[in-house]
Structure formats: structure tokens, C-alpha cells
Protein backbone atom coordinates (compact mmCIF):
# COMPACT_ATOMS: atom_id res chain seq x y z
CA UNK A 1 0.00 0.00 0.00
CA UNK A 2 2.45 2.52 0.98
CA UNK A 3 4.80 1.73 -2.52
CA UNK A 4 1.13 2.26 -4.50
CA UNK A 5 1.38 5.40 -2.67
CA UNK A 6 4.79 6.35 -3.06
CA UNK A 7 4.13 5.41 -6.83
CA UNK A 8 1.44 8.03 -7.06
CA UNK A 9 3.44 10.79 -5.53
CA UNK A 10 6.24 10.75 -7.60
CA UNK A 11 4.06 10.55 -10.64
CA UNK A 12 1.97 13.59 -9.64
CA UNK A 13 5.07 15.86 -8.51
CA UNK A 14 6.78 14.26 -12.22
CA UNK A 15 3.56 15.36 -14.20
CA UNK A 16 3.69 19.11 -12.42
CA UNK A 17 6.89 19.95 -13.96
CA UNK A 18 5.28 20.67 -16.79
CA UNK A 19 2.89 23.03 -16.11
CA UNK A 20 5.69 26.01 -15.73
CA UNK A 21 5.21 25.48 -19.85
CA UNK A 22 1.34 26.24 -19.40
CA UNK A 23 2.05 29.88 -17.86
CA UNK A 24 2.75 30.97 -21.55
CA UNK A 25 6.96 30.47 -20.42
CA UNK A 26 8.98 28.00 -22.25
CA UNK A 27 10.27 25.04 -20.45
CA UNK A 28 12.23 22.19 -21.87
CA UNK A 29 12.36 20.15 -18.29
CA UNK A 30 9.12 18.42 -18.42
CA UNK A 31 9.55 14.77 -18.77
CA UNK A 32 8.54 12.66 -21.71
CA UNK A 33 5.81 11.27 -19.40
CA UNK A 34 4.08 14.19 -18.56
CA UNK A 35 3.94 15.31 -22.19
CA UNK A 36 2.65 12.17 -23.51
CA UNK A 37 -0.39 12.44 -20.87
CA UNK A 38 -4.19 13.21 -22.61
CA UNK A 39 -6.23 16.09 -21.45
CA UNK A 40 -8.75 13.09 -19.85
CA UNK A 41 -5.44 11.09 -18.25
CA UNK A 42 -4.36 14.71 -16.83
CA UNK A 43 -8.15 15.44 -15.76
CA UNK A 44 -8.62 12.13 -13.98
CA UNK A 45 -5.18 12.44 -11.79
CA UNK A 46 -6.00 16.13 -10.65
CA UNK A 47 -9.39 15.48 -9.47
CA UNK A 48 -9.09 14.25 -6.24
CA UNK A 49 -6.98 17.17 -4.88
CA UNK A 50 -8.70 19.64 -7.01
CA UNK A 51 -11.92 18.79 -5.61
CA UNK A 52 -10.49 18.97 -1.73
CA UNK A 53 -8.96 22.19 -2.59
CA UNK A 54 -12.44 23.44 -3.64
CA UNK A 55 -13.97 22.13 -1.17
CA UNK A 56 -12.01 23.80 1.57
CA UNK A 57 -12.99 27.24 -0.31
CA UNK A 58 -16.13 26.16 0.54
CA UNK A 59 -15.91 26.34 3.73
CA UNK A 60 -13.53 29.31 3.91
CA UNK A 61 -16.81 31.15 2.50
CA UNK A 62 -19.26 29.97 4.50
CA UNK A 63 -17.25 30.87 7.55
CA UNK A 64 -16.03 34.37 6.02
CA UNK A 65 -19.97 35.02 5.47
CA UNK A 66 -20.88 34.40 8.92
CA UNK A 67 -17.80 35.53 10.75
CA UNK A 68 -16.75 38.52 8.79
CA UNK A 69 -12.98 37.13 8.31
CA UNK A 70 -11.01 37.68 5.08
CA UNK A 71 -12.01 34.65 2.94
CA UNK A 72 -8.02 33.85 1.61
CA UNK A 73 -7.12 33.96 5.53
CA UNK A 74 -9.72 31.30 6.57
CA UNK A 75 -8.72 29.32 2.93
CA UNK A 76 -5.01 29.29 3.95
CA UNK A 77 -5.24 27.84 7.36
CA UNK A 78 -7.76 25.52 6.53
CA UNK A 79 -5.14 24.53 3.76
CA UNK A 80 -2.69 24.00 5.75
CA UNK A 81 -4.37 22.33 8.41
CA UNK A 82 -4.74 19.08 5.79
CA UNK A 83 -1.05 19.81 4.83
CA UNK A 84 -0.53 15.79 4.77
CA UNK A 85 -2.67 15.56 1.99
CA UNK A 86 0.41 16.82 -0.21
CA UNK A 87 2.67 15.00 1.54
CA UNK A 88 1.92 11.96 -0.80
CA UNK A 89 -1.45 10.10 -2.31
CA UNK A 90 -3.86 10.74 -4.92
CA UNK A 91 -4.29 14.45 -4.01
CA UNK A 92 -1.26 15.71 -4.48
CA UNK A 93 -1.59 16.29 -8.53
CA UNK A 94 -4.37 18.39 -8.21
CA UNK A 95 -2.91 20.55 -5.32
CA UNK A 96 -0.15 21.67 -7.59
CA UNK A 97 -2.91 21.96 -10.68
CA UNK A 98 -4.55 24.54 -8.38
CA UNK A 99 -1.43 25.98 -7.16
CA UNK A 100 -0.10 26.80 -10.76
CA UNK A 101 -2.66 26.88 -13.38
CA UNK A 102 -5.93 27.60 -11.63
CA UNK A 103 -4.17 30.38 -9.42
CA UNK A 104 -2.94 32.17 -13.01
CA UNK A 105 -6.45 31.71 -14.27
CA UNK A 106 -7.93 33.50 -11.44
CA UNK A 107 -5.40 36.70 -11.47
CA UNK A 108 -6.40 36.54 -15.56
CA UNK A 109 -9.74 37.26 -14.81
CA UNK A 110 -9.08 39.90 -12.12
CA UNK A 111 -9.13 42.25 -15.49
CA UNK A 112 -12.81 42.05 -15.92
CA UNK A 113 -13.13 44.41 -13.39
CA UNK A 114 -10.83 47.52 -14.73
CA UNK A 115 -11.68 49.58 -17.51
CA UNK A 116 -9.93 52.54 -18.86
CA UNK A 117 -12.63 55.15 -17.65
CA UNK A 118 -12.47 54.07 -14.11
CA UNK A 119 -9.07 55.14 -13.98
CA UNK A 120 -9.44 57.92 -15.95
CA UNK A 121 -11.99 59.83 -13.05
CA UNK A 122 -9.64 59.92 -10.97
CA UNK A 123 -7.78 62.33 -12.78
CA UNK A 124 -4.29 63.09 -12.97
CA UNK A 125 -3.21 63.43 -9.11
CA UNK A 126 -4.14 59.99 -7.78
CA UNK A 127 -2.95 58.21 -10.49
CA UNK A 128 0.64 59.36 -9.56
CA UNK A 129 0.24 59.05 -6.53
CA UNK A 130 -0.49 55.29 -6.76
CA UNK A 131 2.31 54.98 -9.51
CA UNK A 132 4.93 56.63 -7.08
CA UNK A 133 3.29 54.70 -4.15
CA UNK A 134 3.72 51.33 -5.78
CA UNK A 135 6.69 52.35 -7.44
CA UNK A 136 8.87 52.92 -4.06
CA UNK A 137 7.14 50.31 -2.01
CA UNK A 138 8.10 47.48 -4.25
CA UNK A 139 12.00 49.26 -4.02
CA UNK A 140 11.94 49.42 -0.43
CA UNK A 141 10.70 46.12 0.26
CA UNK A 142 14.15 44.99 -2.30
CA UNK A 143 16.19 47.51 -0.47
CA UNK A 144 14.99 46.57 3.03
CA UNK A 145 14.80 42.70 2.63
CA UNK A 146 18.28 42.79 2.37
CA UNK A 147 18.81 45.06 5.56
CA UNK A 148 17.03 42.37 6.87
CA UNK A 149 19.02 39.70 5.66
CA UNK A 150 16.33 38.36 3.29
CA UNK A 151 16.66 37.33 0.03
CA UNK A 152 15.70 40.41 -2.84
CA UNK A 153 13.04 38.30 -4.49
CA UNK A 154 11.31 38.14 -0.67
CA UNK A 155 11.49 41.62 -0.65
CA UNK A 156 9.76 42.37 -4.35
CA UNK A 157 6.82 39.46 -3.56
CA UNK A 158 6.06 41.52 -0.45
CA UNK A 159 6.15 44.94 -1.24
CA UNK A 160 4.27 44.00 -4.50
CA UNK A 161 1.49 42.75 -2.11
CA UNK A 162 1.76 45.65 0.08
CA UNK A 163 1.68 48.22 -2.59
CA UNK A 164 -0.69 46.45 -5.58
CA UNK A 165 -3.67 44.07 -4.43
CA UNK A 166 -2.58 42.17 -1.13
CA UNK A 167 -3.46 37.84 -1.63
CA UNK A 168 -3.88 38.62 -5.49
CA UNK A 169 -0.62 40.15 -6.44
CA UNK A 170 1.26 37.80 -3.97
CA UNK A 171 0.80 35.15 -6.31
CA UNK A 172 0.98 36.51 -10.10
CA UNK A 173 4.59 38.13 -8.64
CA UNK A 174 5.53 35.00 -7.03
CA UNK A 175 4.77 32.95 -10.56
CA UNK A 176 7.32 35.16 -12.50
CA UNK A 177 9.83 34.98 -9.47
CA UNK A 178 12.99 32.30 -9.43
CA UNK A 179 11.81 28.84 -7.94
CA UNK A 180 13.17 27.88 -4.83
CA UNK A 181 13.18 25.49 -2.10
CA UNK A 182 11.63 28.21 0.17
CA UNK A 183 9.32 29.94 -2.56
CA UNK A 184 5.80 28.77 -1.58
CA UNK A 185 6.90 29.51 2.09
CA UNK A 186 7.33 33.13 1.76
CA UNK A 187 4.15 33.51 -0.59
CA UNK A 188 2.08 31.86 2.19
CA UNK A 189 3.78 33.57 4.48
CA UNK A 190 2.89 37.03 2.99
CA UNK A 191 -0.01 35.81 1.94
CA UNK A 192 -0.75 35.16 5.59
CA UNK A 193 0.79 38.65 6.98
CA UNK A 194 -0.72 40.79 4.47
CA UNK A 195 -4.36 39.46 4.93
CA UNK A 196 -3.61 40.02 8.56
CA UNK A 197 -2.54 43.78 8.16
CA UNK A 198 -4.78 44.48 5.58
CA UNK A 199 -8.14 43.63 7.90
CA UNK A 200 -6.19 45.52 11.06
CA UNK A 201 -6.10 48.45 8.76
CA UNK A 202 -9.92 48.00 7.73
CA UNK A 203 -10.74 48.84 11.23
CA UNK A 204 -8.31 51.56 11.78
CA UNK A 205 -7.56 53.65 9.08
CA UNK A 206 -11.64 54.77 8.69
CA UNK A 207 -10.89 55.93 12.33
CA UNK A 208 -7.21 57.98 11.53
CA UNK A 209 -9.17 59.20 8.50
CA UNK A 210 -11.96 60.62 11.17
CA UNK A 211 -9.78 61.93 13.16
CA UNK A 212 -7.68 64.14 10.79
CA UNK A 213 -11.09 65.42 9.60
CA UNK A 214 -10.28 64.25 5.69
CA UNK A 215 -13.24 65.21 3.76
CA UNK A 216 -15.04 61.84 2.10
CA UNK A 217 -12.93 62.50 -1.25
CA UNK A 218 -9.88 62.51 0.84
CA UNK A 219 -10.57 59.47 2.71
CA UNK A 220 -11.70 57.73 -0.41
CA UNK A 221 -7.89 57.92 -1.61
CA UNK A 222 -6.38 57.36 1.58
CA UNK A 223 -8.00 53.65 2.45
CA UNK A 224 -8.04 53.00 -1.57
CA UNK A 225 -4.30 53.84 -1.83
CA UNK A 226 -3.30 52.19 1.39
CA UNK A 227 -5.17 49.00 2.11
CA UNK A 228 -4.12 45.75 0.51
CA UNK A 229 -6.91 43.66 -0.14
CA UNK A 230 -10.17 44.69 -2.47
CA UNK A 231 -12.64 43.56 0.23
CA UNK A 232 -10.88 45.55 3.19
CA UNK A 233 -11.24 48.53 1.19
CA UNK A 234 -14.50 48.67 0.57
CA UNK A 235 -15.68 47.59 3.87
CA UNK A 236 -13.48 50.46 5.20
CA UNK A 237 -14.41 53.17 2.44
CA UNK A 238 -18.39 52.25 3.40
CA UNK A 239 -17.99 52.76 6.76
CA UNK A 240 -17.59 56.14 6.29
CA UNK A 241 -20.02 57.09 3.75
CA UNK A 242 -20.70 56.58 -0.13
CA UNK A 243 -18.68 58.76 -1.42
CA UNK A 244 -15.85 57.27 0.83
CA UNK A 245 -16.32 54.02 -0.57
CA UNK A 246 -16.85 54.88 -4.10
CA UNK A 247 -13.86 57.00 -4.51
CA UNK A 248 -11.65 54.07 -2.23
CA UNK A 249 -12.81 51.39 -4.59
CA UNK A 250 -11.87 53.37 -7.81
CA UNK A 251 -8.49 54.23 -6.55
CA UNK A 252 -8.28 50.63 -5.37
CA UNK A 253 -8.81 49.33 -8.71
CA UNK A 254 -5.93 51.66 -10.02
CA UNK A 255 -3.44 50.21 -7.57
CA UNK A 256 -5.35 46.94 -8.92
CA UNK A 257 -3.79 47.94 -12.65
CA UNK A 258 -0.73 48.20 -11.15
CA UNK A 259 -0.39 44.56 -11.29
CA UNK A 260 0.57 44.21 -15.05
CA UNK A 261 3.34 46.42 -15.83
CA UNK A 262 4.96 45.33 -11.84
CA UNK A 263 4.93 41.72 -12.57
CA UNK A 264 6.30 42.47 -16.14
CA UNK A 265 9.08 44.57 -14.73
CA UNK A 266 9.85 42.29 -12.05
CA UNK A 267 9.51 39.45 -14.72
CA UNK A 268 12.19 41.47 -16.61
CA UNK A 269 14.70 42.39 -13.63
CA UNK A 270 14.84 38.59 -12.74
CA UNK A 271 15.85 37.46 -16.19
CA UNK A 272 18.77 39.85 -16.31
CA UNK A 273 19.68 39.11 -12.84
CA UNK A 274 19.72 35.24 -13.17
CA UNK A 275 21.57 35.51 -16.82
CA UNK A 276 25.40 34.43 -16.74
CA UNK A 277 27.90 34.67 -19.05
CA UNK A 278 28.80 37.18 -21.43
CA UNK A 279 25.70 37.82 -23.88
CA UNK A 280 23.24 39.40 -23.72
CA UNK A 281 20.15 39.04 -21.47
CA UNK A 282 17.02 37.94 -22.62
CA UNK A 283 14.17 39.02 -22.69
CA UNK A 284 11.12 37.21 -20.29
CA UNK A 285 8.65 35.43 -22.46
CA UNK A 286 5.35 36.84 -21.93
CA UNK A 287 3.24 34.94 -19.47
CA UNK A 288 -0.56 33.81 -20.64
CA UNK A 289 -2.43 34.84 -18.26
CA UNK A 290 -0.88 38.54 -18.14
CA UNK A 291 -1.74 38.13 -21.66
CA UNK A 292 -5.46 37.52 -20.37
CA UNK A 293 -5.25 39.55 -17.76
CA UNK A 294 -4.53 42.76 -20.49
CA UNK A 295 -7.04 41.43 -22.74
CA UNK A 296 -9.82 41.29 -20.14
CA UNK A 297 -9.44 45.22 -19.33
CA UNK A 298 -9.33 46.17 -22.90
CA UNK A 299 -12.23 44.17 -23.75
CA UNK A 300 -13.86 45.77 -20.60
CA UNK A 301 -12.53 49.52 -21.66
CA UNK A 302 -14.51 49.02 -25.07
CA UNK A 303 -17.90 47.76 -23.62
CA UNK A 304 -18.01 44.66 -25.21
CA UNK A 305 -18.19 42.92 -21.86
CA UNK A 306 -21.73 43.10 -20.41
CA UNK A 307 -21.48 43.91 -16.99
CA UNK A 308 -23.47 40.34 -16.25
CA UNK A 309 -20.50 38.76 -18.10
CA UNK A 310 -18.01 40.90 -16.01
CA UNK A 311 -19.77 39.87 -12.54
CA UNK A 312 -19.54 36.52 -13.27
CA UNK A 313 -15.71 36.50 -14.52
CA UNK A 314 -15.21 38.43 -11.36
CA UNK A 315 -17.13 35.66 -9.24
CA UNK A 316 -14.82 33.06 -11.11
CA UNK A 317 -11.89 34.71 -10.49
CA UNK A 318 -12.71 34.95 -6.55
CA UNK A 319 -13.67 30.88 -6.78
CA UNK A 320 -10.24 30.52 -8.51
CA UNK A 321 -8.29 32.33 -6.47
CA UNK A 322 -9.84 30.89 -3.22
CA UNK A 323 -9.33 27.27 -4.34
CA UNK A 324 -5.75 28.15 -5.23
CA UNK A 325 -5.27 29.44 -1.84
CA UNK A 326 -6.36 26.34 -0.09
CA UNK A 327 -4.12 24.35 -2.28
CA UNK A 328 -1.17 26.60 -1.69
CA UNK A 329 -1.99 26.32 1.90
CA UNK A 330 -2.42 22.48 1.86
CA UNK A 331 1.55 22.40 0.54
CA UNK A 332 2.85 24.64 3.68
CA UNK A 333 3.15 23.31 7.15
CA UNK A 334 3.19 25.64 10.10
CA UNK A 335 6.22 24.16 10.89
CA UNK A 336 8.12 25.84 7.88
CA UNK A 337 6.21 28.97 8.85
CA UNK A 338 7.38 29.58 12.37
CA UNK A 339 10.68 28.57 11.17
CA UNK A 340 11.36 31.80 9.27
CA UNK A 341 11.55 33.73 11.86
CA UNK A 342 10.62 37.70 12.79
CA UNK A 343 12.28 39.44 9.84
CA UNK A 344 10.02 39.04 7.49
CA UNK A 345 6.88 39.78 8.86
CA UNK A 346 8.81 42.62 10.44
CA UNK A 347 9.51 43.21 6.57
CA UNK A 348 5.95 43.17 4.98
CA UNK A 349 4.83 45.88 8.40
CA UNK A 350 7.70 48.60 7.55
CA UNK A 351 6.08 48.02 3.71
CA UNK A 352 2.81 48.90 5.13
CA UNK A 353 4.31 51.39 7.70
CA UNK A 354 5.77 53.05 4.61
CA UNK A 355 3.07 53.20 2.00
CA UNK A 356 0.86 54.44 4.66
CA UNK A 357 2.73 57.54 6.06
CA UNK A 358 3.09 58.55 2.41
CA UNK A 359 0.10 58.53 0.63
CA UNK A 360 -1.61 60.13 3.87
CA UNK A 361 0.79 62.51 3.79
CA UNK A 362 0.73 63.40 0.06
CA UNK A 363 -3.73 63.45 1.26
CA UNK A 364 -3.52 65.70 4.32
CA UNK A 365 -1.01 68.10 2.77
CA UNK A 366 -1.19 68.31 -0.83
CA UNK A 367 -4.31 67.09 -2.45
């Protein structure tokens, strides 16, 4: 029983190395095996962990719904709680199917949601301010993570969830980042740390906002521009009025459209640095579902995407992204995560500290 086992393992994690082909990257290190397999013989050995994966997003839901939790939070540490499911059996193939290609499917459809106009209301002033924002929070996490000690592609995967779209932009800039032994660590672990900021800040930036007497267009681009998640900002942003919320959602969605050209420019930085030798670097293939992700906002830009059509992409996308979550949370053990130590959850709260103090700066004095 436990060689049947073993057998299946090793077949699963065999089959998985050749789905860094199906983010639109070439890859020439997926065995012959995997490449002979049918869409039906690939279909019938991710089921079983696809289906738990789902099924734990269920549940993540239904509790967010009726405890008022951040969804991905209550998806990871379910996850990770049935962490010996990837350990070895029948589940592991579809744990890494979510992990990898479901998880890029759901960031592609995150463009239904963005058009062109939205980010055009905002005029000229918040739209720097949430390219400057993003800009320097993804270079001080690099700078700081290696004050820290931490590795530079730490620091870009968290200040890229600190600055863009918390849980979301966690994982499209950790599938463009280097694979390592410690890679689906840290994006858990931000993952984790950002979720938890993100719904500390839902509760107390409406109250700094009140307090410095911002006026609701003010506010609006103060929670938008500084709190990670999508759903923390617009709980925040409604708290204080409709205005609040409206404006925080649009800026939201701007920092939101921030995602494509970081990930490409990370995607770019790490080719040059990882290319040795004496010619030239090249340059990053072009990932698919950045492809989609493009598509999906130019599509919506143009009204050809009926705003039924774009709910329901956006409803996919959440289902997609949830069930990756579980899935990346069923291949970390708490174990590894207490292991890394202080620095870099002190790393992801200077990111917030420092995207925070700025744009409410730039509000209170300039705008």
C-alpha cells in the first residue's frame, strides 16, 4: 500500500513539472511522461486534490460570510491544516494543478473588473500618486529585505502585495519569481501577513481618516491607496459614507492595474539578474495569463463585456483564487512557517508602515 502510494506521488510531482510550460513560459524540463499524458489522463489524476482544494474554499466562505474574516485567511489555514494531503497520495496532482494553473487563471480574470474610464476619473493626481506609491514600495521592500538579511526576491513578492492588491498580487509576482526550495513559504507567508494587516487596517484607518477630519474625497484615496486587499477597502471606504467608498474602490482598482506592468518589470529584472555569461540578457517570455489579464481590461474599456458577463468573470476569479489558496496552503506546514523567523513579517509591516505615512501625507497636505 504505501509503494502504490509512493508510486502516485512521484508521478503527480513528475507530471507538475510541466505546467511552468502552461504559464505561456517556455520550459524544456518536463519529462517525456508528462507530455505524452491526454487532457482526460491529466483530468482524472488532478481530481481528487482539485476537488479537496475546492472544497475547503467552501468552507472558507461559508465561515467568512458568517464571521466577517477575510475569505483567503480562513482558505489558507484551513489549507494548511490538511497539509498531509500533499505529503503523498492521490491528491497531491491536483494541489499543484490549483497551485499553478488555476491560481494564473484567477489573477487573468481579475481584469474584468478595470476599464480605462475608471481610472481615468480619478484624474491626474491619484494616479501618480499610486504609480509613485507602488513604485517605491516594491524598491523598499528589495532595499529593506536585504537590511534584513532576506533574500531580494522576498522583498519584491512583499512589497508587491503591500503596494498592488494584497493575496492577489502575492501570487501573479511569485509565478514570474525564481523557484526555490523556500518559494511557496514566503508567498504563504505574505499571503498570511498581508491578509492580517490588511483587515487591522480596515478597522483603523476609517478611524485615523476621522480623526484628521479628511473630507469623504480625501478618505476615499487614503483607504483606496493604502489598504491591501479589495474587500478591506470597501468595507473600510463604506464605513464612512458613499462617497468614501466609491472613490476608495476606484483608486483601489488603479493600484489593482498596477499589477501588469509590476509583474512584467519584475519578470524582466529577474531574467537579467539570473543571466550568466557574457551575452546578452534575454528578454522574459510573456506569461498567458498577463496576456489575459490585459485582454480582459481592454475588452472591458470598449464595452463589449456586459457587466453580467463581467460579474460573473469576477465571481470566477474569486472561486479561482480561493481554491488556489487552499491548495497553496495544503503544501505549507506551520512548521516551515514559524521557522522563518521575525524578519520578514517585520519586513511586509515597515512596507505597510511606509506606503501608509506617504500617501496620507501626500492626502492631508497636498491634495
Amino acid at each position: 500500500m504505501n509503494n502504490d502510494l509512493t508510486k502516485d506521488t512521484a508521478a503527480a510531482r513528475e507530471l507538475f513539472y510541466s505546467f511552468d510550460g502552461m504559464e505561456g513560459l517556455a520550459t524544456d524540463e518536463a519529462p517525456a511522461q508528462a507530455k505524452k499524458r491526454t487532457v482526460w489522463q491529466t483530468a482524472v489524476a488532478v481530481y481528487p486534490g482539485v476537488l479537496t482544494a475546492l472544497t475547503i474554499g467552501l468552507a472558507a466562505t461559508w465561515l467568512s460570510q458568517h464571521y466577517g474574516a477575510p475569505v483567503m485567511l480562513f482558505a489558507l489555514l484551513i489549507g494548511m491544516s490538511f497539509h498531509f494531503l500533499h505529503e503523498e497520495g492521490r491528491c497531491v496532482a491536483g494541489i499543484e494543478f490549483s497551485s499553478k494553473l488555476i491560481l494564473r487563471l484567477g489573477v487573468a480574470l481579475l481584469g474584468a473588473r478595470i476599464t480605462a474610464s475608471q481610472i481615468a476619473s480619478l484624474g491626474i493626481a491619484p494616479i501618480a500618486l499610486v504609480a509613485v506609491s507602488v513604485a517605491t514600495t516594491i524598491l523598499f521592500g528589495y532595499v529593506a529585505a536585504r537590511s534584513l538579511k532576506l533574500t531580494p526576491a522576498f522583498g519584491a513578492l512583499s512589497g508587491g502585495s503591500v503596494a498592488i492588491c494584497g493575496a492577489s498580487a502575492a501570487l501573479a509576482i511569485a509565478s514570474v519569481l525564481p523557484r526555490t526550495r523556500d518559494s511557496e513559504r514566503d508567498t504563504i507567508l505574505t499571503v498570511v501577513t498581508v491578509t492580517a494587516l490588511s483587515t487591522i487596517a480596515m478597522i483603523i484607518y476609517p478611524m485615523i481618516a476621522t480623526a484628521l477630519h479628511l473630507d469623504h474625497a480625501k478618505a476615499g484615496v487614503f483607504l483606496g491607496g493604502t489598504i491591501h486587499d479589495v474587500a478591506q477597502v470597501v468595507g473600510a471606504g463604506y464605513t464612512i459614507s458613499q462617497e468614501t467608498g466609491d472613490v476608495a474602490t476606484y483608486v483601489k482598482l488603479l493600484r489593482v492595474a498596477m499589477l501588469l506592468p509590476a509583474v512584467f518589470v519584475i519578470a524582466y529584472v529577474v531574467a537579467r539578474a539570473t543571466h550568466r555569461g557574457g551575452k546578452s540578457a534575454p528578454v522574459p517570455g510573456v506569461p498567458l495569463f498577463l496576456i489575459g489579464f490585459a485582454a480582459l481590461v481592454a475588452i472591458n474599456s470598449l464595452g463589449m463585456l456586459p457587466k453580467v458577463a463581467a460579474d460573473g468573470l469576477t465571481d470566477v476569479s474569486r472561486w479561482l483564487l480561493v481554491t488556489a489558496i487552499a491548495a497553496l496552503g495544503m503544501k505549507t506546514s506551520f512548521k516551515e512557517l514559524f521557522a522563518v523567523g521575525w524578519r520578514p513579517i517585520a519586513l511586509v509591516v515597515a512596507e505597510t508602515f511606509w506606503i501608509g505615512l506617504m500617501v496620507l501625507g501626500v492626502v492631508y497636505f497636498w491634495l
